[in-house]
C-alpha atoms as a PDB file:
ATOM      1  CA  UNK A   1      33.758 -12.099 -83.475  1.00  0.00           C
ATOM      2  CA  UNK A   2      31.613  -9.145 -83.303  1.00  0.00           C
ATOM      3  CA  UNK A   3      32.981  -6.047 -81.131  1.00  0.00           C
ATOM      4  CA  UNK A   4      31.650  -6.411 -76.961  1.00  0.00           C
ATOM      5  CA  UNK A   5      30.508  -3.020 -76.210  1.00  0.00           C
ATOM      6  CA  UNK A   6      29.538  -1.125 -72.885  1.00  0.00           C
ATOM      7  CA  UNK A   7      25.743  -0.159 -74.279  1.00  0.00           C
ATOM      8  CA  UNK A   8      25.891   3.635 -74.863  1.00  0.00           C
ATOM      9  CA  UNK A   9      22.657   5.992 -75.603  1.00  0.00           C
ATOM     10  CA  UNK A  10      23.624   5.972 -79.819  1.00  0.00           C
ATOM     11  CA  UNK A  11      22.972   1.928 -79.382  1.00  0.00           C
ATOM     12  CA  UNK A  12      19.862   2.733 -79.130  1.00  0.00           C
ATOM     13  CA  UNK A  13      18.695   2.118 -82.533  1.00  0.00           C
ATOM     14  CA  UNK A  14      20.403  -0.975 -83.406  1.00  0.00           C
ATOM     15  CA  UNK A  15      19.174  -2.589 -79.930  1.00  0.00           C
ATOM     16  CA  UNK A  16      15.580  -1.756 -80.153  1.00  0.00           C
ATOM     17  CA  UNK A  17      16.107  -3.574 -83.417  1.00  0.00           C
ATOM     18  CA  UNK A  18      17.874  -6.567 -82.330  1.00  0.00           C
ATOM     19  CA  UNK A  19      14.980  -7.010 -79.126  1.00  0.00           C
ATOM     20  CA  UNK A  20      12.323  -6.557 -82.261  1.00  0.00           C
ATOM     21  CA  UNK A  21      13.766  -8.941 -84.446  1.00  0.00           C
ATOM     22  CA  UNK A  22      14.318 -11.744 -82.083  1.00  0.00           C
ATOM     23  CA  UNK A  23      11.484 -11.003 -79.644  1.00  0.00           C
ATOM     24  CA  UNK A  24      10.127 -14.543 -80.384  1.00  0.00           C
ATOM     25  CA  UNK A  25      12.930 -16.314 -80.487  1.00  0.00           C
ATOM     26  CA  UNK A  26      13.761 -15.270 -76.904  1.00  0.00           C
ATOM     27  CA  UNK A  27      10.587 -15.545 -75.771  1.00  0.00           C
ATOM     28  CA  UNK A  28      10.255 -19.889 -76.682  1.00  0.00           C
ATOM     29  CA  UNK A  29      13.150 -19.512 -73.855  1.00  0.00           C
ATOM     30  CA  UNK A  30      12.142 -16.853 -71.699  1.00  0.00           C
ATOM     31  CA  UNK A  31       9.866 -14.253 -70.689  1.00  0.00           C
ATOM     32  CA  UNK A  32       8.504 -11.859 -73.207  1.00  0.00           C
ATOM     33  CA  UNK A  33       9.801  -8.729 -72.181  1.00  0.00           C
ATOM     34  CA  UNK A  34       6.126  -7.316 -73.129  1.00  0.00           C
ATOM     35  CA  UNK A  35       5.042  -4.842 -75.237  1.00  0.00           C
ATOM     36  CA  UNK A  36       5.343  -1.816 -72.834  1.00  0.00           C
ATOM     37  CA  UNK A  37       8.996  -2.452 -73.093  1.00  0.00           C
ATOM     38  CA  UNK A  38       8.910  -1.680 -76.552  1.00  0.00           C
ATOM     39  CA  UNK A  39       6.555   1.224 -76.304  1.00  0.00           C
ATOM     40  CA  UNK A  40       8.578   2.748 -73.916  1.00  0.00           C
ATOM     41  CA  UNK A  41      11.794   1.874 -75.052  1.00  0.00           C
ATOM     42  CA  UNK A  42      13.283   4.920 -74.638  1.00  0.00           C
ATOM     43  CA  UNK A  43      12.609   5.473 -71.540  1.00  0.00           C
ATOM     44  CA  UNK A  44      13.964   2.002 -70.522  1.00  0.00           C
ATOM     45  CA  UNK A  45      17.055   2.701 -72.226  1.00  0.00           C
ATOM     46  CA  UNK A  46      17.861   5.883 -70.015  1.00  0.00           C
ATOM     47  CA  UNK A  47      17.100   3.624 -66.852  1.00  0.00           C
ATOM     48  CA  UNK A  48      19.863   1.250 -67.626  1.00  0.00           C
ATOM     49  CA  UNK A  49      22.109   3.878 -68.459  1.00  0.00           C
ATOM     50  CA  UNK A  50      21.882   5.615 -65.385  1.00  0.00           C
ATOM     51  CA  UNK A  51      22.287   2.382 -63.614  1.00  0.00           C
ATOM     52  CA  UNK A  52      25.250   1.981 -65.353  1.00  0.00           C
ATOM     53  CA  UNK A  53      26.734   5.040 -64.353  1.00  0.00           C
ATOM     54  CA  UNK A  54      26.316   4.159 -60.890  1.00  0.00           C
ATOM     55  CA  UNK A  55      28.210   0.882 -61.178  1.00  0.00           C
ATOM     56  CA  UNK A  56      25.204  -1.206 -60.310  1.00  0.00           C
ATOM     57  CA  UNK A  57      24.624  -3.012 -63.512  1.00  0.00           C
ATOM     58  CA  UNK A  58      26.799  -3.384 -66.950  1.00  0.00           C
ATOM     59  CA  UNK A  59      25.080  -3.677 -70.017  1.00  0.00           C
ATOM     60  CA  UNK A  60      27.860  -5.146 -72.515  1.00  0.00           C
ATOM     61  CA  UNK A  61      26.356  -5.619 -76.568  1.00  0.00           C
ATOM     62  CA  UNK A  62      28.020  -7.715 -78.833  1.00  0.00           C
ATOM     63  CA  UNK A  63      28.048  -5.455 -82.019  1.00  0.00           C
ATOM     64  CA  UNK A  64      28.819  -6.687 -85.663  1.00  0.00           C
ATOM     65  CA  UNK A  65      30.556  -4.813 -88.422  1.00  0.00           C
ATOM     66  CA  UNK A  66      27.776  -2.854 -89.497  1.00  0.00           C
ATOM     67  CA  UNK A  67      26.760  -1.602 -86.591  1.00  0.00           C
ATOM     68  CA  UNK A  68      23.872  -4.313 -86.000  1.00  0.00           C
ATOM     69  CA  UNK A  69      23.266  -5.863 -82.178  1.00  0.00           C
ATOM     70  CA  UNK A  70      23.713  -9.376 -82.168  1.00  0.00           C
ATOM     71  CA  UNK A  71      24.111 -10.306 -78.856  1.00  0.00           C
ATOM     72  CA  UNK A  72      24.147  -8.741 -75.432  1.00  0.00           C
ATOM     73  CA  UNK A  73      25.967  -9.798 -72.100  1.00  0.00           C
ATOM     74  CA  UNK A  74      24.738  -8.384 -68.782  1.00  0.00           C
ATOM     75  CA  UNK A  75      25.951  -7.684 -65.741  1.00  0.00           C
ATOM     76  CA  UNK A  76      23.063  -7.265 -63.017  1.00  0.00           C
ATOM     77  CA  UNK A  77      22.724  -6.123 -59.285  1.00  0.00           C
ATOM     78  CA  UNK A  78      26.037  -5.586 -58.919  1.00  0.00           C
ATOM     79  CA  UNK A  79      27.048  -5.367 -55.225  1.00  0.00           C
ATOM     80  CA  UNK A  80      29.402  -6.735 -52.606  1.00  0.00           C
ATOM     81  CA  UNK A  81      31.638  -8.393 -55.332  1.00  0.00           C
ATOM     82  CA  UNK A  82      28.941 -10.381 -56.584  1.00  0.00           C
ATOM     83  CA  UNK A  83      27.010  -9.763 -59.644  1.00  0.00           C
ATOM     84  CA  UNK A  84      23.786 -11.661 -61.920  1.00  0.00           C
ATOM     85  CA  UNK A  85      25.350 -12.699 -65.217  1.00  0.00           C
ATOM     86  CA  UNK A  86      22.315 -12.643 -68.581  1.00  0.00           C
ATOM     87  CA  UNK A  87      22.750 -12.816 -71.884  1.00  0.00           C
ATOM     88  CA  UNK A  88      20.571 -13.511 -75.422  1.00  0.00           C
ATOM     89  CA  UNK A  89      21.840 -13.973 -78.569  1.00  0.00           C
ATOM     90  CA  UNK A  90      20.113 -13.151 -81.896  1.00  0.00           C
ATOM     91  CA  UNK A  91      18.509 -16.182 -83.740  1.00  0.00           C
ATOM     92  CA  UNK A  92      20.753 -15.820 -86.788  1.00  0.00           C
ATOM     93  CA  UNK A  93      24.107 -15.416 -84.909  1.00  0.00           C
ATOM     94  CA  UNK A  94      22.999 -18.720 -82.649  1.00  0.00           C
ATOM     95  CA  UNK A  95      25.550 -21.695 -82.599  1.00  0.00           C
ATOM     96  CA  UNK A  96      28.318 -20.073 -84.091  1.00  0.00           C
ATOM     97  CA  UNK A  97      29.982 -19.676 -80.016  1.00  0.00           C
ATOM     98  CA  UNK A  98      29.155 -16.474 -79.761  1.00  0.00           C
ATOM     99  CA  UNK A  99      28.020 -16.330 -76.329  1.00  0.00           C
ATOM    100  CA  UNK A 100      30.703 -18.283 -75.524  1.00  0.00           C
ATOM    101  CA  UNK A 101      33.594 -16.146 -76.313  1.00  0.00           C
ATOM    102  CA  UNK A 102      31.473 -13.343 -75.125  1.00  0.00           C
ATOM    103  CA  UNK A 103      30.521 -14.225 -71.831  1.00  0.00           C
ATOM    104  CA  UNK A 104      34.466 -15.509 -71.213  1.00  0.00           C
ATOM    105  CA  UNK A 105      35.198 -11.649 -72.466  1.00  0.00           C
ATOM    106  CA  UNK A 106      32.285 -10.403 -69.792  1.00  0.00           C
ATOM    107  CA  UNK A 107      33.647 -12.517 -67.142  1.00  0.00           C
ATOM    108  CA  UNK A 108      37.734 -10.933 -67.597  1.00  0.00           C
ATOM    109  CA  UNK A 109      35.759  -7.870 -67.146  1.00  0.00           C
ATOM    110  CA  UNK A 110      34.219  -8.437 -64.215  1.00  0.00           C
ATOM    111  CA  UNK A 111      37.324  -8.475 -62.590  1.00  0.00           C
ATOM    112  CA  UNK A 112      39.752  -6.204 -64.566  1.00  0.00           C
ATOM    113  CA  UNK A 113      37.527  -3.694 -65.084  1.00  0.00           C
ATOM    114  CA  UNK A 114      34.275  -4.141 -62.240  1.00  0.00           C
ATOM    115  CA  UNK A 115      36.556  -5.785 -59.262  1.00  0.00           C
ATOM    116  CA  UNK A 116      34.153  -8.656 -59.428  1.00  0.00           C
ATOM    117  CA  UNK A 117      35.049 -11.754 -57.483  1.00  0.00           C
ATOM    118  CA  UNK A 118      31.631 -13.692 -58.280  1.00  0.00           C
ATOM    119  CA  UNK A 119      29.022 -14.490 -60.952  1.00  0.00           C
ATOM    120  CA  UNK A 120      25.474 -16.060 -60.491  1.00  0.00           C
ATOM    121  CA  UNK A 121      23.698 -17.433 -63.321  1.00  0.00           C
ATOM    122  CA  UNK A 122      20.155 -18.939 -63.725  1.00  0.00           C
ATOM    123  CA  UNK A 123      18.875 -21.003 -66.540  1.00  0.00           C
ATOM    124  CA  UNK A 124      16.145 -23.515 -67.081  1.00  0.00           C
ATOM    125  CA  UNK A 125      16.846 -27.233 -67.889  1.00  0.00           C
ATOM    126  CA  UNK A 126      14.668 -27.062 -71.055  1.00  0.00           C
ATOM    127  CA  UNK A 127      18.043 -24.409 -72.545  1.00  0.00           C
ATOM    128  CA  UNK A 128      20.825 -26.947 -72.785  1.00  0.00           C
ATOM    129  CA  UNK A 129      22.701 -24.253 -75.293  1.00  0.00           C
ATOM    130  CA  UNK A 130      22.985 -22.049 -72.052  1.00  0.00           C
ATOM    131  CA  UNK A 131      23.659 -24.390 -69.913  1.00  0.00           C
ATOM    132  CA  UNK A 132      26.913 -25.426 -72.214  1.00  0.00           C
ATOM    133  CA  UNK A 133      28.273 -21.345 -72.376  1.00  0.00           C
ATOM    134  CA  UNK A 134      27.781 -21.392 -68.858  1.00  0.00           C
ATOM    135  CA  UNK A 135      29.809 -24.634 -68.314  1.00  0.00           C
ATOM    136  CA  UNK A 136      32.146 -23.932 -70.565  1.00  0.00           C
ATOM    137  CA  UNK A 137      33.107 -20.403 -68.718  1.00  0.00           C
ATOM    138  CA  UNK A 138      33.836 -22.160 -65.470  1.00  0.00           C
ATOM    139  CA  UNK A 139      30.439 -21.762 -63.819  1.00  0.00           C
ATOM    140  CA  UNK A 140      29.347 -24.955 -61.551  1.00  0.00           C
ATOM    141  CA  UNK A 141      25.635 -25.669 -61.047  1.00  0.00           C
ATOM    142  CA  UNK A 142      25.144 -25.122 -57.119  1.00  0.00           C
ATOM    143  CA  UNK A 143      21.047 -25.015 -56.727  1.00  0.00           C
ATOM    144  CA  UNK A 144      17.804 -26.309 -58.653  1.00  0.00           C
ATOM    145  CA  UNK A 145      15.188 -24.030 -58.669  1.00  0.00           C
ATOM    146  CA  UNK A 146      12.160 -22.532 -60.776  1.00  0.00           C
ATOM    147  CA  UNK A 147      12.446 -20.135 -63.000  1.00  0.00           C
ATOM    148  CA  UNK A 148       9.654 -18.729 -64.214  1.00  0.00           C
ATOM    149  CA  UNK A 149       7.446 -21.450 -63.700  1.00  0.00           C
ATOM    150  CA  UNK A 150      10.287 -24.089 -65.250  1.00  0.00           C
ATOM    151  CA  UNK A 151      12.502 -26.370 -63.602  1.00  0.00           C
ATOM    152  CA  UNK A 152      15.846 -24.378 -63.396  1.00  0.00           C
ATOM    153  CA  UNK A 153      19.874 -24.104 -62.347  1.00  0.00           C
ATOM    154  CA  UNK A 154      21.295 -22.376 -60.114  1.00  0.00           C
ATOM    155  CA  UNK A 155      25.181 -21.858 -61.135  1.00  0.00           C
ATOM    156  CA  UNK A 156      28.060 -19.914 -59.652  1.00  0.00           C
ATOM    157  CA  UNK A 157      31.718 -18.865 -61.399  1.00  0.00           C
ATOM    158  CA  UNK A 158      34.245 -17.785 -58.758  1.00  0.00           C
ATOM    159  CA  UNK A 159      36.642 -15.797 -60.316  1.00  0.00           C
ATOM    160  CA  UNK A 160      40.200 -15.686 -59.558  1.00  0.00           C
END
């Protein structure tokens, strides 16, 4: 498995590649980021690093041998032992359980390291894959919703 990694400024390269390279492939499942995220990645990257500093969010990468991105984990809105768990894998590293192992390693985190005691997830019915790492991680579906603009999940992982 590739190494999990707390996203650090010298990512930078390797993660602006991984977003380019699978930009499509994410977006057939969700929102294109846009190309001003792109344009001013840079920028972007110094916002989530501060926020990271602060304890608010946790950007975790899954980083290969080589130094190449292929996967990243998130931690989001972190606050009152409660965080938003994301993550996107690259298109060649799909199915190989991956996000899997990676989002089990994010979740030991979340309390060893960020004193987490719960994780919210969202992901839309048409993304079975998800759905599955989610399951598979202890996460119970709690709420339908929709997310943007598709019938979604709502799930929940207590951790203890």
């Amino acid at each position: 498995m590739p190494d999990l990694q707390l996203l650090r400024l010298d990512h930078a390269p390797a993660l602006l590649a991984f977003e380019r390279e699978n930009r499509a492939y994410f977006a057939a499942s969700i929102p294109d980021r846009g190309d001003e995220f792109f344009a001013e990645f840079d920028t972007r990257l110094a916002q989530l690093l501060e926020w990271q500093a602060a304890g608010t969010d946790y950007f975790h990468l899954l980083v290969a041998e080589r130094g190449e991105v292929v996967g990243r984990v998130n931690l989001v809105e972190v606050a009152d032992g409660s965080a938003e768990l994301g993550y996107r894998i690259a298109r060649k590293a799909a199915g190989l359980g991956l996000a899997t192992a990676a989002v089990r390693k994010v979740r030991e985190l979340a309390v060893t390291e960020y004193g987490l005691t719960r994780l919210r997830a969202r992901v839309t019915l048409d993304n079975p894959a998800s759905r599955k790492v989610l399951e598979h991680n202890g996460f119970v579906a709690v709420d339908e919703l929709t997310l943007n603009g598709k019938p979604a999940m709502s799930y929940i992982c207590e951790l203890r």
